[in-house]
Protein backbone atom coordinates (compact mmCIF):
# COMPACT_ATOMS: atom_id res chain seq x y z
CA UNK A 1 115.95 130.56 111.67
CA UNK A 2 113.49 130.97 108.95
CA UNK A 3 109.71 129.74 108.72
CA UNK A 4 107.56 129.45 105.31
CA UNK A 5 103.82 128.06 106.84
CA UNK A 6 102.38 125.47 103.77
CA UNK A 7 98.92 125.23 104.46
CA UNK A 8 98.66 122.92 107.88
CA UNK A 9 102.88 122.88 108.26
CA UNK A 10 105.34 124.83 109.52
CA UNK A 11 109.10 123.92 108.05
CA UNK A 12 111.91 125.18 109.71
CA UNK A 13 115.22 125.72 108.61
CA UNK A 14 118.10 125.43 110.68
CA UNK A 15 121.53 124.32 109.83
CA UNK A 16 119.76 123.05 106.23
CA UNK A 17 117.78 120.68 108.50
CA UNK A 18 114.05 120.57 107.79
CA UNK A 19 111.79 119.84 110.95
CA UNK A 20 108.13 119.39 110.06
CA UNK A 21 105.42 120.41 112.43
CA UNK A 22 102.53 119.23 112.77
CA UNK A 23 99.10 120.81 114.02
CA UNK A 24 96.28 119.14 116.08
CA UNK A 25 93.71 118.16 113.11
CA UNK A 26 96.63 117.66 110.78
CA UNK A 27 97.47 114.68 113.27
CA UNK A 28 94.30 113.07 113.65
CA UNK A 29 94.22 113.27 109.87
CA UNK A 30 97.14 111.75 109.25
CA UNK A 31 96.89 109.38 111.98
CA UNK A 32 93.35 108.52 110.96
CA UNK A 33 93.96 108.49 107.35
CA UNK A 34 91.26 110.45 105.99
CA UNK A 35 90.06 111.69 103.14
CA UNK A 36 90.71 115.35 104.86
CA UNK A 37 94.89 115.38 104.22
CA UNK A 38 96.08 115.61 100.70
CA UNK A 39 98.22 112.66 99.17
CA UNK A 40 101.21 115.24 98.91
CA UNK A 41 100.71 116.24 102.60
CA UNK A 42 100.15 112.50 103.45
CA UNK A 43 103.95 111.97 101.74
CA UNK A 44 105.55 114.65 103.09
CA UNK A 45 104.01 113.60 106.72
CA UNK A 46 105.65 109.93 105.94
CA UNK A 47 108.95 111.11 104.85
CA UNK A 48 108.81 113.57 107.51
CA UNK A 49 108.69 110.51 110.28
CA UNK A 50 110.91 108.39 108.03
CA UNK A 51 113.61 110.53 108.45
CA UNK A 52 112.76 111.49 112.32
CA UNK A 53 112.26 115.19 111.66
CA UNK A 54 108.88 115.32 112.61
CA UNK A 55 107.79 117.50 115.71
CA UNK A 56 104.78 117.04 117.42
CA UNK A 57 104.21 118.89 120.29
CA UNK A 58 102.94 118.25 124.18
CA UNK A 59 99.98 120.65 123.72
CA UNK A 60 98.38 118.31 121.11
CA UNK A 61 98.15 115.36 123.45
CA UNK A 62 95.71 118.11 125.55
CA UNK A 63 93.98 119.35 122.59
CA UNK A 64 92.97 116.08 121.21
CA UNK A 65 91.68 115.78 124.84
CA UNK A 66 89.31 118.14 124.57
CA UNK A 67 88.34 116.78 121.63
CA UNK A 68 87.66 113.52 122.57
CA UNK A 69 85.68 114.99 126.12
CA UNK A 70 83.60 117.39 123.57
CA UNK A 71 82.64 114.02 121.43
């Protein structure tokens, strides 16, 4: 498996299979639209969850959490 980090993302290769994933403020970005993401990392996000290879994982749901307690 190999990993190339892009600013905010982490693609991984396996079996020519791109999975994009995705870390906490990247999310709330994306999610939030803000001026804070990039168009190209806004269109890579979108074709990303077009295509189902997005991965967003269980420790975010926690993380944004936090966030939300902190205010």
């Amino acid at each position: 498996m190999k990993f190339m980090v892009w600013n905010d993302f982490c693609f991984i290769w396996k079996s020519c299979v791109i999975i994009l994933v995705i870390d906490t403020h990247t999310l709330l970005w994306w999610v939030n639209d803000t001026k804070y993401l990039s168009k190209h990392a806004k269109s890579v996000i979108d074709e990303a969850v077009r295509s189902k290879a997005v991965n967003v994982s269980c420790i975010r749901s926690w993380e944004i959490t936090l966030l939300v307690e902190r205010g």
